[in-house]
N, C-alpha and C. Protein backbone atom coordinates (compact mmCIF):
# COMPACT_ATOMS: atom_id res chain seq x y z
N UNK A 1 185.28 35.89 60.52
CA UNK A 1 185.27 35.90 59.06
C UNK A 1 186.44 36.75 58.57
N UNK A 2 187.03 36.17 57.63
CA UNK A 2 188.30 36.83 56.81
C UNK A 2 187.46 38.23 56.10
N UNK A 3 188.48 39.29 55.90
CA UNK A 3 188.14 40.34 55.22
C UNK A 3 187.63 40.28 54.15
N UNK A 4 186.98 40.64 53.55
CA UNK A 4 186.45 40.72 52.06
C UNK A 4 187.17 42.20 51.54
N UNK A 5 188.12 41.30 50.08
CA UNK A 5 188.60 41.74 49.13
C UNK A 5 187.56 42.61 48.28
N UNK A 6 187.24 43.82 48.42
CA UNK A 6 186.43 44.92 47.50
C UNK A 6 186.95 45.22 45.99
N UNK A 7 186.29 44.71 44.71
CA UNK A 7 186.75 45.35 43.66
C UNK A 7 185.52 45.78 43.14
N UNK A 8 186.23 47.02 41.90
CA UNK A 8 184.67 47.23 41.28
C UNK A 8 183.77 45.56 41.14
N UNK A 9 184.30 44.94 40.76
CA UNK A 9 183.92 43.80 40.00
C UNK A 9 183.09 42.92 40.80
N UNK A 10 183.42 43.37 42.16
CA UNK A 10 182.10 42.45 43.30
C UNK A 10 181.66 43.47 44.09
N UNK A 11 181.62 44.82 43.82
CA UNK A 11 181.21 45.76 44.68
C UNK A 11 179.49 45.64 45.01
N UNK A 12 179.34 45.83 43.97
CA UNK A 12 177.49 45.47 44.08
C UNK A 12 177.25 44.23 44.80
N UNK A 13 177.57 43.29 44.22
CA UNK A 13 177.30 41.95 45.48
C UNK A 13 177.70 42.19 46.92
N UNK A 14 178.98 42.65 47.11
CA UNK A 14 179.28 42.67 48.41
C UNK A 14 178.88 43.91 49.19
N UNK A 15 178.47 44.95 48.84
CA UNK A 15 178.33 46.46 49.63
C UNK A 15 176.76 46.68 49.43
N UNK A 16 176.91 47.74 47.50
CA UNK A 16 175.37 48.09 47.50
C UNK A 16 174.09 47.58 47.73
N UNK A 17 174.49 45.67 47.31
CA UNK A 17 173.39 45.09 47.14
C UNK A 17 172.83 44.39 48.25
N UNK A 18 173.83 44.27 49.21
CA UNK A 18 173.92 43.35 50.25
C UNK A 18 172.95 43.79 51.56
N UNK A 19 172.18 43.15 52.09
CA UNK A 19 171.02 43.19 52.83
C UNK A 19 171.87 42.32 53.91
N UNK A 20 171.58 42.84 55.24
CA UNK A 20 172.12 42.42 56.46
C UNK A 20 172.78 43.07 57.69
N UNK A 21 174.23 42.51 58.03
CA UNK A 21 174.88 43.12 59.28
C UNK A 21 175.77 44.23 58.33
N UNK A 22 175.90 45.41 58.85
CA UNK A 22 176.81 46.36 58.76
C UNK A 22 178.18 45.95 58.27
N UNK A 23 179.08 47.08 57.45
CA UNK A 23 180.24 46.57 56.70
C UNK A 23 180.92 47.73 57.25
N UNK A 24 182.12 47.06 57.59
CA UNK A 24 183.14 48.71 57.94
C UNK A 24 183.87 48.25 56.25
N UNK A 25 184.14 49.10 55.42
CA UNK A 25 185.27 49.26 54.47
C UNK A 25 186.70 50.06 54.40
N UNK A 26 187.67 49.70 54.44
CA UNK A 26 189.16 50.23 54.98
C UNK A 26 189.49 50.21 53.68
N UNK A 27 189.71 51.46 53.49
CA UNK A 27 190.53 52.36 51.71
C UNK A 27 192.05 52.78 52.19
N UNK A 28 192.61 51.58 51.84
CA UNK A 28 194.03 51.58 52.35
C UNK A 28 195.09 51.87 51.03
N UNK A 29 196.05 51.83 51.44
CA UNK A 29 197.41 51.57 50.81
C UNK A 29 198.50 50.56 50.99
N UNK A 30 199.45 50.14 50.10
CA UNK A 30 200.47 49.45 50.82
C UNK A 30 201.81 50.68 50.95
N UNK A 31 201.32 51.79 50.48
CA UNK A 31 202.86 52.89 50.81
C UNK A 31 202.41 53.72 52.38
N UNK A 32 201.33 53.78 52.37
CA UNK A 32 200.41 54.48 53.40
C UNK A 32 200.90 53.94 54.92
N UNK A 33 201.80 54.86 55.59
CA UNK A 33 201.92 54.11 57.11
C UNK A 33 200.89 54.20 58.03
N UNK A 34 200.02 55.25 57.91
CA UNK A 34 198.89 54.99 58.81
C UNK A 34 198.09 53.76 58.94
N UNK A 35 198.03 53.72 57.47
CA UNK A 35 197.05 52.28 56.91
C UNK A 35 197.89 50.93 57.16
N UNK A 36 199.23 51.08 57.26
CA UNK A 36 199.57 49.46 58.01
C UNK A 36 199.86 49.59 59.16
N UNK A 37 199.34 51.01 60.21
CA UNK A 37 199.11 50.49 61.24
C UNK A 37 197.71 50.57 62.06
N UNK A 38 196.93 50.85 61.17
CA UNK A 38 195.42 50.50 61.42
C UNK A 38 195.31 49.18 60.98
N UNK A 39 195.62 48.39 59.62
CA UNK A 39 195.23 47.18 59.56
C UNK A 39 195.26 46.00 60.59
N UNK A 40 196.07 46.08 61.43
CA UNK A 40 195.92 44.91 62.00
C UNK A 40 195.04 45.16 63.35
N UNK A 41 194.05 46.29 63.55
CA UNK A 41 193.19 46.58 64.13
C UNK A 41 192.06 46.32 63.65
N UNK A 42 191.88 46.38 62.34
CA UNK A 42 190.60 46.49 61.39
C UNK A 42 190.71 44.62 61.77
N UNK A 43 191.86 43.97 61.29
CA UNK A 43 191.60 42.75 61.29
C UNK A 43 191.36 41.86 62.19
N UNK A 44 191.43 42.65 63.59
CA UNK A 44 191.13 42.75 65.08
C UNK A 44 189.73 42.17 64.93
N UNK A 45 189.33 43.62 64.37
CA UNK A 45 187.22 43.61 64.77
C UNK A 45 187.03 42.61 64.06
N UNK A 46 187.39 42.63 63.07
CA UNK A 46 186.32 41.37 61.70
C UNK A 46 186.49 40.11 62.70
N UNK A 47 187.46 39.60 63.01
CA UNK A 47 187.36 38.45 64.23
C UNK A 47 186.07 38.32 65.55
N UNK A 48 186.87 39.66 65.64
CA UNK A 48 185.48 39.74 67.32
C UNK A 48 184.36 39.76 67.07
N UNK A 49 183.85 40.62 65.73
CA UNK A 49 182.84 40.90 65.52
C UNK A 49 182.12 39.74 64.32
N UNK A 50 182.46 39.26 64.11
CA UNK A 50 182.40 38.18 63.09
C UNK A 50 180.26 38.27 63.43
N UNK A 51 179.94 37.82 61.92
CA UNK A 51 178.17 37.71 62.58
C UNK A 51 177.75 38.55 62.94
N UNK A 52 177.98 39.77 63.21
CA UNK A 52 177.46 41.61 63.54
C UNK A 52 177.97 42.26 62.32
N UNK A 53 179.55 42.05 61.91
CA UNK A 53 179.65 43.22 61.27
C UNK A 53 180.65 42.39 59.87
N UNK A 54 180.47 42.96 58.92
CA UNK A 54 181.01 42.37 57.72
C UNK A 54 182.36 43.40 57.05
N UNK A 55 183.60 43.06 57.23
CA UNK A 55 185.02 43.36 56.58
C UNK A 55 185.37 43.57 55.64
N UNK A 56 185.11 44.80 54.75
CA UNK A 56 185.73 45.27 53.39
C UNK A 56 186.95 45.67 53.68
N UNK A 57 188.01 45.76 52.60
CA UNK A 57 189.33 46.43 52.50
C UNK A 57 189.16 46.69 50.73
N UNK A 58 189.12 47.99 50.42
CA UNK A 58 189.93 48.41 49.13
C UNK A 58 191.09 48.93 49.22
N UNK A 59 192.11 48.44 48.18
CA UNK A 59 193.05 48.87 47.94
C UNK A 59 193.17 50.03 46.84
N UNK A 60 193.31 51.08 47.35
CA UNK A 60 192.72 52.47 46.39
C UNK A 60 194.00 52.06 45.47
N UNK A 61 195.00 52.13 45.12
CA UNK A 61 195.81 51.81 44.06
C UNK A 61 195.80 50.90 42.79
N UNK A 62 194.87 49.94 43.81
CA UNK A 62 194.44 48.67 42.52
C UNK A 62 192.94 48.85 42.34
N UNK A 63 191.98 49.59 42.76
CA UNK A 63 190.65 50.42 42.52
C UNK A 63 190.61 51.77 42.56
N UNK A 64 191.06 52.40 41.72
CA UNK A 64 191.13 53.96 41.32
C UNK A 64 189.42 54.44 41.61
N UNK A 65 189.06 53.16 41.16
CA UNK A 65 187.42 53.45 40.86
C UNK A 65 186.32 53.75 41.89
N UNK A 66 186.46 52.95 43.09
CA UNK A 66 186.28 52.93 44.28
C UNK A 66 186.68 54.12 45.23
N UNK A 67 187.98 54.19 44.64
CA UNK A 67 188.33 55.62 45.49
C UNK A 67 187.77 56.85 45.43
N UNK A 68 187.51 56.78 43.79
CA UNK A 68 186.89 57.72 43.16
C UNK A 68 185.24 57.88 44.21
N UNK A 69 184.34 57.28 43.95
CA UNK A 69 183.33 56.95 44.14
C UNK A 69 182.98 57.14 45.52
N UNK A 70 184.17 56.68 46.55
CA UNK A 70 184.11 57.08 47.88
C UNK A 70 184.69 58.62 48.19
N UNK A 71 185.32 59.01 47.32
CA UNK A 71 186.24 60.44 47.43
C UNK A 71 187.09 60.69 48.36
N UNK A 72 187.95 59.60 48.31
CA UNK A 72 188.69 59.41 49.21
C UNK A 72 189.66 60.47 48.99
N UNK A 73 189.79 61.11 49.61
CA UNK A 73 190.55 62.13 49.36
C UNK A 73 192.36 62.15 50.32
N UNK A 74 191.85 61.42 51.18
CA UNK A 74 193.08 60.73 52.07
C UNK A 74 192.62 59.32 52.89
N UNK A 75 193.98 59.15 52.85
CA UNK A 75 193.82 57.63 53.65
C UNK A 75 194.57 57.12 54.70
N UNK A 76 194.22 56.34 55.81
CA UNK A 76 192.97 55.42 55.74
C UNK A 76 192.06 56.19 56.00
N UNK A 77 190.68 55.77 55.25
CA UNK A 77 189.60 55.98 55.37
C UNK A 77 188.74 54.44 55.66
N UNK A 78 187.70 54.84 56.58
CA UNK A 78 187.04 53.82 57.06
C UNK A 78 185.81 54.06 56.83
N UNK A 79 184.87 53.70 56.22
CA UNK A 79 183.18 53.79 55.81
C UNK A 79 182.21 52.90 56.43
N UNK A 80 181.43 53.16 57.15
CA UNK A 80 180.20 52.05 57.45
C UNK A 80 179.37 52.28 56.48
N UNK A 81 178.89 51.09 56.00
CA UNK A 81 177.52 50.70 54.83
C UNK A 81 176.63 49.97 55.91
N UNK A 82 175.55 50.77 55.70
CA UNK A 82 174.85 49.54 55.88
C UNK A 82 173.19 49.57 55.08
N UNK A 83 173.38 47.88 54.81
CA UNK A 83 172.36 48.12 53.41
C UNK A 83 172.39 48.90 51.96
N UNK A 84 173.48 48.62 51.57
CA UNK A 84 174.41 49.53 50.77
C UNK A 84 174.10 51.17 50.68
N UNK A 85 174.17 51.40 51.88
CA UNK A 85 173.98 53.66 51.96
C UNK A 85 174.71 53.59 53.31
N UNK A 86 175.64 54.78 52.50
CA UNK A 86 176.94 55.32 53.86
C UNK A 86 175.93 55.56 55.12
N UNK A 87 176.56 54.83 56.37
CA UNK A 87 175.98 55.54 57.16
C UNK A 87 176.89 56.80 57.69
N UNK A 88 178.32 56.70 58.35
CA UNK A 88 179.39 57.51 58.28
C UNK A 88 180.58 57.32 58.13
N UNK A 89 181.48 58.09 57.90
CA UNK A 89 182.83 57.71 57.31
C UNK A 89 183.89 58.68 58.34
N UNK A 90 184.88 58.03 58.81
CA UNK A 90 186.22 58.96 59.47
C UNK A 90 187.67 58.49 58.53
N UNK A 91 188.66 59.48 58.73
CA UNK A 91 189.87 59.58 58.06
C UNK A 91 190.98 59.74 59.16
N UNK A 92 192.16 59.23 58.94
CA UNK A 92 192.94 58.79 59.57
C UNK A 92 193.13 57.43 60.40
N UNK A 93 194.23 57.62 61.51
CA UNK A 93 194.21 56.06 62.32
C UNK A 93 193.77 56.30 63.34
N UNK A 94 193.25 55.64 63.87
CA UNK A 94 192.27 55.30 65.22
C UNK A 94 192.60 53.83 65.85
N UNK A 95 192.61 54.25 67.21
CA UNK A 95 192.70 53.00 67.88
C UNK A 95 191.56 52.04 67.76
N UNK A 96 191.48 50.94 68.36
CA UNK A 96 190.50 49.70 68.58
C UNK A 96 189.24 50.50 68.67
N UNK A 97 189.32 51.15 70.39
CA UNK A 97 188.66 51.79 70.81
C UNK A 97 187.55 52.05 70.36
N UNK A 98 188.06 53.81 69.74
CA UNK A 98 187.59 54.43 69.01
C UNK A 98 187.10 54.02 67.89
N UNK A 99 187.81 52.98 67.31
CA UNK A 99 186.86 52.28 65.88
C UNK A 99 185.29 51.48 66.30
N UNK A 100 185.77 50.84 67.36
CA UNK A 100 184.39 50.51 68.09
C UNK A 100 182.97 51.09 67.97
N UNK A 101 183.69 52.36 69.00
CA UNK A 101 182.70 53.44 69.04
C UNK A 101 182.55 54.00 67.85
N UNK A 102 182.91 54.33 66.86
CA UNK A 102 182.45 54.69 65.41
C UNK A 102 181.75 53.70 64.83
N UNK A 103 182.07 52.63 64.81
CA UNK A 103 181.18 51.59 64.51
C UNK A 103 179.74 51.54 65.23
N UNK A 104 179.58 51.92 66.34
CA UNK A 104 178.76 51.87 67.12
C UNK A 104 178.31 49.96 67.63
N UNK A 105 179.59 49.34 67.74
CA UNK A 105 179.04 47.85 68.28
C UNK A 105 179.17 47.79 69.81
């Protein structure tokens, strides 16, 4: 499954409200070098994991609001939801690996 685009505007449908498999969410940038070189890891799992785990990306620049709300205070930041309530959140880049194992799949 392709990533799901996070805005305020579908946040509730896609995160809080959403009943099911686990969501990693990636609070990226496009100036952010960490964050374009985690993305094409993030876009790694959503493939493998397709049917276990569900692919958010906000773009904190074009959702101030989101950022806010997550307190993102630096980025990338990566959040698991599941059943819309954080389960945990890490900051910085991380390999495959390690995103795995934070994910716990």
């Amino acid at each position: 499954m392709a990533e799901i685009v996070i805005t305020k505007e579908n946040f509730d449908q896609e995160v809080r409200n959403y009943k099911g498999e686990p969501m990693l969410i990636d609070l990226w940038a496009g100036w952010c070098g960490p964050c374009m070189m985690l993305s094409p890891i993030v876009e790694e799992i959503a493939e493998e994991y397709d049917g276990r785990l569900r692919v958010g990306k906000i773009n904190v620049d074009e959702q101030p609001e989101l950022a806010m709300a997550f307190r993102a205070e630096s980025i990338p930041m990566l959040v698991l939801v599941k059943d819309g309530v954080i389960q945990r959140y890490t900051v910085g880049y991380h390999d495959k690996e390690a995103l795995i194992e934070f994910i716990g799949l």
